[in-house]
PDB file of N, CA and C in Angstrom:
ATOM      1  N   UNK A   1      13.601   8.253   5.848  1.00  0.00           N
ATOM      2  CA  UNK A   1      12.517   7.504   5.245  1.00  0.00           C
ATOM      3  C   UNK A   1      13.087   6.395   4.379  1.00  0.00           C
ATOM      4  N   UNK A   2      12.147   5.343   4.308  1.00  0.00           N
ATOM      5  CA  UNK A   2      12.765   4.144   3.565  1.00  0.00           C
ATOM      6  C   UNK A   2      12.678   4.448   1.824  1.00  0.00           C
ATOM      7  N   UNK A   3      13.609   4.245   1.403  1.00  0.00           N
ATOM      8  CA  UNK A   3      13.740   4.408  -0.520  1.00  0.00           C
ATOM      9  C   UNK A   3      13.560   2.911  -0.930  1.00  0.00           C
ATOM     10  N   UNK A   4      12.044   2.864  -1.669  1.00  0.00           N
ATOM     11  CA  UNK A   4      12.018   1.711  -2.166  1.00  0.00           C
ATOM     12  C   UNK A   4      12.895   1.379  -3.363  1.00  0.00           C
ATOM     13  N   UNK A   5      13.203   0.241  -3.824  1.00  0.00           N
ATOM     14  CA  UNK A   5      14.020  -0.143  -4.756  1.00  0.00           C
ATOM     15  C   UNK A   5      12.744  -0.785  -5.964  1.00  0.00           C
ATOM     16  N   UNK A   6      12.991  -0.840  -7.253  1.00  0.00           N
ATOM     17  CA  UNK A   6      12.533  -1.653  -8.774  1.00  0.00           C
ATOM     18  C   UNK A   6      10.944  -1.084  -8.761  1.00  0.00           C
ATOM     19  N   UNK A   7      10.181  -1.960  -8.835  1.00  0.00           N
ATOM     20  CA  UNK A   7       8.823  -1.239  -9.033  1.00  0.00           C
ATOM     21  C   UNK A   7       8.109  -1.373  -7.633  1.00  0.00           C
ATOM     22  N   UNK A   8       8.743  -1.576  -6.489  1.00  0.00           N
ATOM     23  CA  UNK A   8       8.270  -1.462  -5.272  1.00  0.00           C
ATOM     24  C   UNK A   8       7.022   0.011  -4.485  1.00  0.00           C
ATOM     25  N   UNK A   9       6.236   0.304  -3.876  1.00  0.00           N
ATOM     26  CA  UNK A   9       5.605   1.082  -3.252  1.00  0.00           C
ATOM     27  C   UNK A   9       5.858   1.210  -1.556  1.00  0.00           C
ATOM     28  N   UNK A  10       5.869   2.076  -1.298  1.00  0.00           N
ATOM     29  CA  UNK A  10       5.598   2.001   0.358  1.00  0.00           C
ATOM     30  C   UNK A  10       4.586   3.033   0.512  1.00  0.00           C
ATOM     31  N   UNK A  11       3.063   2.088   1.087  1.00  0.00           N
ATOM     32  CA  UNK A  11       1.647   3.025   1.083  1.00  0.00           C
ATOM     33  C   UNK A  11       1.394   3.024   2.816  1.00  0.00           C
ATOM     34  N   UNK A  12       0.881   4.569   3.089  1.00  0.00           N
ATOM     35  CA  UNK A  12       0.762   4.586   4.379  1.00  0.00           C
ATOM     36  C   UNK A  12      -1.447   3.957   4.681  1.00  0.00           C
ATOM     37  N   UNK A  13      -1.446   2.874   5.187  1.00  0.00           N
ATOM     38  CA  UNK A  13      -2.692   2.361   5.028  1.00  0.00           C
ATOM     39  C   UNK A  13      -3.275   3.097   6.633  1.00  0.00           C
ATOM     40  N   UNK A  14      -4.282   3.409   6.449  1.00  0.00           N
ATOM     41  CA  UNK A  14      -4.889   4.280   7.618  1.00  0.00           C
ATOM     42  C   UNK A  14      -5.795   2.975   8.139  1.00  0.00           C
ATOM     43  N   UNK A  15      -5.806   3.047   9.328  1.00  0.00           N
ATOM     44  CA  UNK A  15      -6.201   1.402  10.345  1.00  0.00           C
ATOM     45  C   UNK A  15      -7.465   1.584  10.244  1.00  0.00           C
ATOM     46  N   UNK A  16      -8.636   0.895  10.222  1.00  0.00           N
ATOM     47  CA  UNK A  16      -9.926   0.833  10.452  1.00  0.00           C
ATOM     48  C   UNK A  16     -10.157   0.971  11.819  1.00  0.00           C
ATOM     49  N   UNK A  17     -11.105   1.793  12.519  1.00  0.00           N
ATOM     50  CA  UNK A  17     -10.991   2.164  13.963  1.00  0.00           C
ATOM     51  C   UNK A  17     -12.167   0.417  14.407  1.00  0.00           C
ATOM     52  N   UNK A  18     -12.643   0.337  15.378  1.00  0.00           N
ATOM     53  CA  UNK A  18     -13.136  -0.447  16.550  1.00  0.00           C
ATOM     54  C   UNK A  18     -14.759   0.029  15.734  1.00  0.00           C
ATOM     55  N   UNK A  19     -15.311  -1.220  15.217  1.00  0.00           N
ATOM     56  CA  UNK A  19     -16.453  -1.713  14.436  1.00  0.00           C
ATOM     57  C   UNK A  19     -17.721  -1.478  15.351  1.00  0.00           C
ATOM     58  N   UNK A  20     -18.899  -1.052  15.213  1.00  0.00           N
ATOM     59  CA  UNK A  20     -19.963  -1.810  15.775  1.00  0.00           C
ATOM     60  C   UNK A  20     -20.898  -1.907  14.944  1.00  0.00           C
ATOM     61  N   UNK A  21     -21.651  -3.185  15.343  1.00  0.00           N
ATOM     62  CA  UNK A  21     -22.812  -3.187  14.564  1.00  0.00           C
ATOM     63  C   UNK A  21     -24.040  -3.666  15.461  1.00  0.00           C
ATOM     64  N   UNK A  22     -25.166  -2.994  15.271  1.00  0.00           N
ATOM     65  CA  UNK A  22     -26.102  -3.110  16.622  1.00  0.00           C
ATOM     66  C   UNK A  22     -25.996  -2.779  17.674  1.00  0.00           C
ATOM     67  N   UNK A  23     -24.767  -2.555  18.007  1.00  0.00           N
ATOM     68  CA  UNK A  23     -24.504  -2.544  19.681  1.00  0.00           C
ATOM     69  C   UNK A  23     -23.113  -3.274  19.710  1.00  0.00           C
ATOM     70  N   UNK A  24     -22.934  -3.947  19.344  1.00  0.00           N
ATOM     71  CA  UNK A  24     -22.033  -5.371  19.075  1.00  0.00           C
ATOM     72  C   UNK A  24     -20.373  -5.356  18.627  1.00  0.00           C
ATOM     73  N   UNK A  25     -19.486  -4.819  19.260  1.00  0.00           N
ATOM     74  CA  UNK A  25     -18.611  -4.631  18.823  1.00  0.00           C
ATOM     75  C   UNK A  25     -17.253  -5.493  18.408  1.00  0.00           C
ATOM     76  N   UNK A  26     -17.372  -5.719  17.357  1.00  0.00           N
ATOM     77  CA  UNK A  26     -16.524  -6.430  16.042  1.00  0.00           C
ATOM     78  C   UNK A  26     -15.074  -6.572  16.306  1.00  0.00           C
ATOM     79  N   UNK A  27     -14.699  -8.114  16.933  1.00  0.00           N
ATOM     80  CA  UNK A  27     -13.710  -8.557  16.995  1.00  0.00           C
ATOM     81  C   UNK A  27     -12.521  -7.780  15.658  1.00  0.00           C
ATOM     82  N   UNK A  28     -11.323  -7.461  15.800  1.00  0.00           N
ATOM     83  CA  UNK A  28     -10.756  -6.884  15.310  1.00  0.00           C
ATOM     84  C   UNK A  28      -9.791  -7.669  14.052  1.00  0.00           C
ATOM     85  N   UNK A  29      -9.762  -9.008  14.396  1.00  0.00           N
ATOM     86  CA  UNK A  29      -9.588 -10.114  13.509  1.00  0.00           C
ATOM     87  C   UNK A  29     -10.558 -10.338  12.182  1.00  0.00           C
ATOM     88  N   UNK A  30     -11.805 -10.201  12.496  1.00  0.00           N
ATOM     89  CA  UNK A  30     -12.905 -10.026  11.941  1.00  0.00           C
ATOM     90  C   UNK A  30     -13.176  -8.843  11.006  1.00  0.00           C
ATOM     91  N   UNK A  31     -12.896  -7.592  11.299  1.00  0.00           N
ATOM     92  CA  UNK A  31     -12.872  -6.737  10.572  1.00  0.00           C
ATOM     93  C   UNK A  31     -12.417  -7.066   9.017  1.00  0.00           C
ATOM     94  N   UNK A  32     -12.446  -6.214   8.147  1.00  0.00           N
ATOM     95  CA  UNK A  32     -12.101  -6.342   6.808  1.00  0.00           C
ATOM     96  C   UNK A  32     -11.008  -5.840   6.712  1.00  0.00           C
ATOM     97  N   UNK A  33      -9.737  -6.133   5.930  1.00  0.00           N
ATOM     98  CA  UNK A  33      -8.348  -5.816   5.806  1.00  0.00           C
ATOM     99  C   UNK A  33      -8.923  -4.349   4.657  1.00  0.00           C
ATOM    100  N   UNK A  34      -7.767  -3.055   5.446  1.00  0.00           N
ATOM    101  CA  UNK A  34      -7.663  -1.963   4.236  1.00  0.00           C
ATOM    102  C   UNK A  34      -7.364  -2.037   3.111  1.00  0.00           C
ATOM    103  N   UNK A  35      -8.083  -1.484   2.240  1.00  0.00           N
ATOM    104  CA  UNK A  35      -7.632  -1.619   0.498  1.00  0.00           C
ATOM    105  C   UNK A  35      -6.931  -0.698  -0.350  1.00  0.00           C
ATOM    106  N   UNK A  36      -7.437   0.480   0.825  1.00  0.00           N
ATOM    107  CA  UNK A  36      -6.919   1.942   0.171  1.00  0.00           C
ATOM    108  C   UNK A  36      -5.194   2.349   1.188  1.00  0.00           C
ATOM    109  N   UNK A  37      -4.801   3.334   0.703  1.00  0.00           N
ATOM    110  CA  UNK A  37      -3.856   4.058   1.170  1.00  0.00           C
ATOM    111  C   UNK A  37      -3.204   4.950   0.165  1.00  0.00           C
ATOM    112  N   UNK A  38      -2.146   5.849   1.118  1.00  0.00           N
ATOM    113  CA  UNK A  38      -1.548   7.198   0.137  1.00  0.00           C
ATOM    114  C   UNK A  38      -0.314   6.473   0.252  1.00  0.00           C
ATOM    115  N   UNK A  39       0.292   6.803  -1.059  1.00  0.00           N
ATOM    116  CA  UNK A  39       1.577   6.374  -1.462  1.00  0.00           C
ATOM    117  C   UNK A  39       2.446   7.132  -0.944  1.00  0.00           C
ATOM    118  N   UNK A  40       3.952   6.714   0.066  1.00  0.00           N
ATOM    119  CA  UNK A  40       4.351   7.721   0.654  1.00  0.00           C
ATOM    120  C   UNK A  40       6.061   7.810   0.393  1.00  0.00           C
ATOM    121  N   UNK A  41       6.163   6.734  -0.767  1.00  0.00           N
ATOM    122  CA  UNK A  41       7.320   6.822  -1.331  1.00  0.00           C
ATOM    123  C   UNK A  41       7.050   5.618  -2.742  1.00  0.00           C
ATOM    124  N   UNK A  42       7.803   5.863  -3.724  1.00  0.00           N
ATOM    125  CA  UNK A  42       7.635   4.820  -5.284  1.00  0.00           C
ATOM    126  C   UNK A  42       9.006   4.548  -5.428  1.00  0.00           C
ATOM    127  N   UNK A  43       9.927   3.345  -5.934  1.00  0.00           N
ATOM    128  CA  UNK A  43      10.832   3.552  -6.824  1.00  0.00           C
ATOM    129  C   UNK A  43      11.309   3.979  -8.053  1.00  0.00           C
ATOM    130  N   UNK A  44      12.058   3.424  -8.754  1.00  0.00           N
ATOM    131  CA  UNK A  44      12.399   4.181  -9.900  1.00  0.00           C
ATOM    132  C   UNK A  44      11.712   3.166 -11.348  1.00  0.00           C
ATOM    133  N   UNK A  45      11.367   1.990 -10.793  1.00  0.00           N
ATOM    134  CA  UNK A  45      10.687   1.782 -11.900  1.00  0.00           C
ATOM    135  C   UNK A  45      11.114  -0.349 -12.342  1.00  0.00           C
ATOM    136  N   UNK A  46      10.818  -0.502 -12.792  1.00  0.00           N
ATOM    137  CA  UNK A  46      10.746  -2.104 -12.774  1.00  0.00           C
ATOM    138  C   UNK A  46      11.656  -2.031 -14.279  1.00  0.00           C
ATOM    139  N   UNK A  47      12.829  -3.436 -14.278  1.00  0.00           N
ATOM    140  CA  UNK A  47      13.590  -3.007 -14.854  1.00  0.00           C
ATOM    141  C   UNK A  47      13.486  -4.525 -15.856  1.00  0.00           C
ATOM    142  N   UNK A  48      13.761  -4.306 -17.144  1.00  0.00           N
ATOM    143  CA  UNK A  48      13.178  -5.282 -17.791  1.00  0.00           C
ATOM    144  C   UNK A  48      14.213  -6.166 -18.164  1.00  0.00           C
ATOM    145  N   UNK A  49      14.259  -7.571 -19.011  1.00  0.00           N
ATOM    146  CA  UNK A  49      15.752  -8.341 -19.351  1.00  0.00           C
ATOM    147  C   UNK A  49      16.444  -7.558 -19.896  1.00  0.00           C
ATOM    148  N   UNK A  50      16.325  -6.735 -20.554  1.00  0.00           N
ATOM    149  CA  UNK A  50      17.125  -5.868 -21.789  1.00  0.00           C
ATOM    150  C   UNK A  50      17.647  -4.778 -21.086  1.00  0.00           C
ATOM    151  N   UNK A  51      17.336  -4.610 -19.958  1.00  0.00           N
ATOM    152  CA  UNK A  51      18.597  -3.847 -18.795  1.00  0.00           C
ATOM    153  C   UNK A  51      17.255  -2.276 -19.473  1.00  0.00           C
ATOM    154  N   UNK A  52      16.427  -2.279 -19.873  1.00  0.00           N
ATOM    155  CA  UNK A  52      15.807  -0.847 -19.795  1.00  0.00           C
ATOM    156  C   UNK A  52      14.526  -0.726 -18.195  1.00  0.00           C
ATOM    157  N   UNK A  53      14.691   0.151 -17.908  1.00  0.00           N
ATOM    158  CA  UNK A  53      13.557   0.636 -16.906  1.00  0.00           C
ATOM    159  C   UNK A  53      12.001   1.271 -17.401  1.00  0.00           C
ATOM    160  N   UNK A  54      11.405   0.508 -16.977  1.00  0.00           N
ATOM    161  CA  UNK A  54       9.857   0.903 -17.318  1.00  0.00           C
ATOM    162  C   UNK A  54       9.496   1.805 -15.873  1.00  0.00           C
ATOM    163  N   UNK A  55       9.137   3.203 -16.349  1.00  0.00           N
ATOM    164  CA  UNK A  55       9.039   4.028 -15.498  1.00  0.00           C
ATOM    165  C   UNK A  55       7.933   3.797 -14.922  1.00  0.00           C
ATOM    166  N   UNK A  56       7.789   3.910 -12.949  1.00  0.00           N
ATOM    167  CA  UNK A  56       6.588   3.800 -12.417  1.00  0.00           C
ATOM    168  C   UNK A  56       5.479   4.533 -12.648  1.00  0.00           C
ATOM    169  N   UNK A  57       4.086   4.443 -12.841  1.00  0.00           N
ATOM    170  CA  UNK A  57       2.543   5.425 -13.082  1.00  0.00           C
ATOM    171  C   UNK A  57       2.684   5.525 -11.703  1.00  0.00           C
ATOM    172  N   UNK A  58       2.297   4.971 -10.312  1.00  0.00           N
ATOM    173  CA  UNK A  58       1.799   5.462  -9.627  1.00  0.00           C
ATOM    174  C   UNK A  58       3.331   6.532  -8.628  1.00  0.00           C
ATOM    175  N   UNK A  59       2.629   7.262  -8.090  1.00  0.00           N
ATOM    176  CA  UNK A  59       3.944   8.279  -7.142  1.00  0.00           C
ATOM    177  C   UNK A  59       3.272   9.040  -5.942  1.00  0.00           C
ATOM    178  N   UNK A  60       4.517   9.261  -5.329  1.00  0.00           N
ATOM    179  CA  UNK A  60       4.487   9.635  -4.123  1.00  0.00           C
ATOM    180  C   UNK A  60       3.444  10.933  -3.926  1.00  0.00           C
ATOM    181  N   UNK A  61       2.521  10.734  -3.135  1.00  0.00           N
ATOM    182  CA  UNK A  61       0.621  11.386  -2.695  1.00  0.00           C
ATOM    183  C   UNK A  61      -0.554  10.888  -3.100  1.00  0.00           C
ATOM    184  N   UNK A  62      -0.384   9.672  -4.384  1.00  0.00           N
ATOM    185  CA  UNK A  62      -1.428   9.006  -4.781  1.00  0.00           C
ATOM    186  C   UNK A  62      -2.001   8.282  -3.963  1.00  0.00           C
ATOM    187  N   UNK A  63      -3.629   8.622  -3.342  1.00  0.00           N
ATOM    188  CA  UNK A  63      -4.031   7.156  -3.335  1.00  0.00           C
ATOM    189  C   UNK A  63      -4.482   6.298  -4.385  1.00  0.00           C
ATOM    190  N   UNK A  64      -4.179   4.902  -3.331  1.00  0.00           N
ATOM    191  CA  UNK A  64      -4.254   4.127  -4.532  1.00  0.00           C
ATOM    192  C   UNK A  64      -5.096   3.298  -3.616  1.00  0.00           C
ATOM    193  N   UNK A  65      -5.741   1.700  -4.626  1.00  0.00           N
ATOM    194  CA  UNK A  65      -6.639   1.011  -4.363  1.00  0.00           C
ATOM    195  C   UNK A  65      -6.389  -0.596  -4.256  1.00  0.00           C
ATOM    196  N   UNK A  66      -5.867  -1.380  -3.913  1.00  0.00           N
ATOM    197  CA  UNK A  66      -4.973  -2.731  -3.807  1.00  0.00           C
ATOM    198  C   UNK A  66      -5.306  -3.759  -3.535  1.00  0.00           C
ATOM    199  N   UNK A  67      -4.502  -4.712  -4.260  1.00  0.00           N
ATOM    200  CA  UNK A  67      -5.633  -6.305  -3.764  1.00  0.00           C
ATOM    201  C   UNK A  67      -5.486  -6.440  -2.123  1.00  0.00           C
ATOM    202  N   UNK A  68      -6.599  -6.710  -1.781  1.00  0.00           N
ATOM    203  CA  UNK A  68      -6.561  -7.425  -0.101  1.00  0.00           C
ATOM    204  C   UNK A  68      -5.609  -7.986   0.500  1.00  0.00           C
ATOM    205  N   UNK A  69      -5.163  -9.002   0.243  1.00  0.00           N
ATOM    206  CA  UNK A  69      -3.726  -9.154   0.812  1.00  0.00           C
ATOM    207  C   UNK A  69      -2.787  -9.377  -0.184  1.00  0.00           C
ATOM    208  N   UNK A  70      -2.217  -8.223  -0.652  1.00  0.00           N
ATOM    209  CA  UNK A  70      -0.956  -7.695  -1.229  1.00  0.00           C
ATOM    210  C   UNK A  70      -0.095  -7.041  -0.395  1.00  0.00           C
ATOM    211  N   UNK A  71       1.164  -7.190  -0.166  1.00  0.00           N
ATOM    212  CA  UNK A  71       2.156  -6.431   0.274  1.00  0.00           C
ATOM    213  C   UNK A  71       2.506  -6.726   1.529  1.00  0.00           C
ATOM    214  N   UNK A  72       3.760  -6.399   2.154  1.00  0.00           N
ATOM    215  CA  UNK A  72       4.152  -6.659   3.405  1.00  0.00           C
ATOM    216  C   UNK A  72       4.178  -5.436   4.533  1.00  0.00           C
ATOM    217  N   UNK A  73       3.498  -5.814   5.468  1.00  0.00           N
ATOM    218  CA  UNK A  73       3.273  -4.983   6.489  1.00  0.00           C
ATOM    219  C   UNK A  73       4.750  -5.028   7.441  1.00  0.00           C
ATOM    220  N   UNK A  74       4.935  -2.896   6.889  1.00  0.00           N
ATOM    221  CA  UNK A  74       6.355  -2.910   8.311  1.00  0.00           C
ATOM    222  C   UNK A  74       5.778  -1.531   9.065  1.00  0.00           C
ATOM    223  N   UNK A  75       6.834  -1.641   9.787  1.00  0.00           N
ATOM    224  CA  UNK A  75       6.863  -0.487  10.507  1.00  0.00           C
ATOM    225  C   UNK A  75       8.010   0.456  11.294  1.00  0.00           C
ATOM    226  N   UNK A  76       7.797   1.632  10.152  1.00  0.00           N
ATOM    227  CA  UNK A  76       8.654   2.693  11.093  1.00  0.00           C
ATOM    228  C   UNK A  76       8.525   3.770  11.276  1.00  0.00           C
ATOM    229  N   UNK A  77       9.294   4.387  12.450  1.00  0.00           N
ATOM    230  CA  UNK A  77       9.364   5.721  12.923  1.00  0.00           C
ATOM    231  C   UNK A  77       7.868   5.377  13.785  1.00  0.00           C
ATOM    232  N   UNK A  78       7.342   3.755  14.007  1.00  0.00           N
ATOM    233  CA  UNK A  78       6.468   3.967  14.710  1.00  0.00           C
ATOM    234  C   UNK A  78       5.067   4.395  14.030  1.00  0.00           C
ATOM    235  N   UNK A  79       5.037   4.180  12.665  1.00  0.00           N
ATOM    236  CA  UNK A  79       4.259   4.291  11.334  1.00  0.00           C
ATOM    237  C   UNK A  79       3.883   3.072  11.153  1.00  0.00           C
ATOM    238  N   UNK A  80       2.707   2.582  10.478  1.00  0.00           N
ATOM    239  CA  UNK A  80       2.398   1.248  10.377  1.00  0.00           C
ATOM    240  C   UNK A  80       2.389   1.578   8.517  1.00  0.00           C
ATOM    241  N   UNK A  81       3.102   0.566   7.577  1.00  0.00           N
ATOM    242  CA  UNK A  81       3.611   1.095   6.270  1.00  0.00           C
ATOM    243  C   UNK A  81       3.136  -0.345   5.487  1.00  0.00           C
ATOM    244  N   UNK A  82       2.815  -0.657   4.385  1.00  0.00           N
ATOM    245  CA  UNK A  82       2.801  -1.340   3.675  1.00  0.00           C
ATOM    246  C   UNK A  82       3.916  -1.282   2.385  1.00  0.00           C
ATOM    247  N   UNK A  83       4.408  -2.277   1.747  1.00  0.00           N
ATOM    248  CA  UNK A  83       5.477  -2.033   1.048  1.00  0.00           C
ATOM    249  C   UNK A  83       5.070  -3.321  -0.181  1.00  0.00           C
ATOM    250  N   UNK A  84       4.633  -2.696  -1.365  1.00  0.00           N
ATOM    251  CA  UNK A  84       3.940  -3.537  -2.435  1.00  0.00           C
ATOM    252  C   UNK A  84       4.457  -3.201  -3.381  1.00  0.00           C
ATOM    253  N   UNK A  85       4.044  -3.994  -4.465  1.00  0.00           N
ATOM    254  CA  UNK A  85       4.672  -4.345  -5.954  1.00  0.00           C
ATOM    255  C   UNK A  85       3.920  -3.505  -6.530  1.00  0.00           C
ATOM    256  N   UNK A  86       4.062  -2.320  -7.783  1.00  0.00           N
ATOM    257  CA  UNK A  86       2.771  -1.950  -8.421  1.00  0.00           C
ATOM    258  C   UNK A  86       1.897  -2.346  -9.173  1.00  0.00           C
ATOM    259  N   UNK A  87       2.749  -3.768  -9.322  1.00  0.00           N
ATOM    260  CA  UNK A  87       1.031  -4.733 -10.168  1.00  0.00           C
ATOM    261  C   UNK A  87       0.343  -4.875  -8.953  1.00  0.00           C
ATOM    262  N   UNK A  88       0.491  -4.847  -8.062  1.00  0.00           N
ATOM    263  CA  UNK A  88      -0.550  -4.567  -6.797  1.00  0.00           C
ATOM    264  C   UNK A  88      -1.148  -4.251  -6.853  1.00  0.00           C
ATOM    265  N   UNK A  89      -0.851  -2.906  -7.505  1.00  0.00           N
ATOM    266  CA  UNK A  89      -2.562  -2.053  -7.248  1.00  0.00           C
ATOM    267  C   UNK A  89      -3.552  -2.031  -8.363  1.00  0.00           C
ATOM    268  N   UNK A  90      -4.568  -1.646  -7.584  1.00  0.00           N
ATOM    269  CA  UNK A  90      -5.732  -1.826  -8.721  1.00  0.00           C
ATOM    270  C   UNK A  90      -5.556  -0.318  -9.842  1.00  0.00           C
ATOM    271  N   UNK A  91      -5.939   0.497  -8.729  1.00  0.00           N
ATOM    272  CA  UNK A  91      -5.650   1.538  -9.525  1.00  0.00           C
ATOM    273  C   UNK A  91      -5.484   3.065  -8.381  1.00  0.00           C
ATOM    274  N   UNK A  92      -5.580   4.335  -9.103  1.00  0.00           N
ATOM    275  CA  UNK A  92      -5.554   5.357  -8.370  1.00  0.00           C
ATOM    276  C   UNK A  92      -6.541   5.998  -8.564  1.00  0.00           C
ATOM    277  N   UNK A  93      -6.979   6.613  -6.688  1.00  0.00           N
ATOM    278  CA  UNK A  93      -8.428   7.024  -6.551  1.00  0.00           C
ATOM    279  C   UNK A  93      -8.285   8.585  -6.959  1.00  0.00           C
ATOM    280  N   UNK A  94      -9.307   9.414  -7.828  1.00  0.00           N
ATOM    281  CA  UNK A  94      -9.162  10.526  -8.107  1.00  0.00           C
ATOM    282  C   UNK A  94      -9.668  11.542  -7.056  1.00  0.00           C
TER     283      UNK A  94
END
């Protein structure tokens, strides 16, 4: 599994399935980008000028809640993964 580095996230975002509305089924471009996902790895924490580490809040099983297009979409093991900053997120869903 990938080990994020500084205040980095890697969230597993679950795909929105094939839309309809009326009958009418919703170009996939069109759809709305995911906001949510479970956190499936955190780093160790964002590290400040003064060489101290500010420890990460969010961690590995949280979901969490994220701006729309934040973060870079990868993929492995054949996993579709997002990999974001934690000022990213909005917050964590209880």
């Amino acid at each position: 599994m990938l080990k994020p580095l500084s205040d980095r996230l890697i969230v597993s975002v679950e795909e929105a399935g094939e839309q309809q509305v009326g009958g009418i089924v919703i170009a996939q471009a069109a759809q709305e980008k995911p906001v949510t996902g479970k956190v499936v790895a955190a780093g160790p924490g964002r590290v400040t000028d003064a060489g101290q580490t500010i420890a990460m809040t969010v961690k590995a099983g949280d979901t969490v809640l994220f701006d729309k297009f934040a973060g870079q979409a990868i993929e492995i093991d054949g996993q579709n993964l997002l990999a974001l900053h934690e000022k990213d997120v909005i917050g964590v869903l209880a």
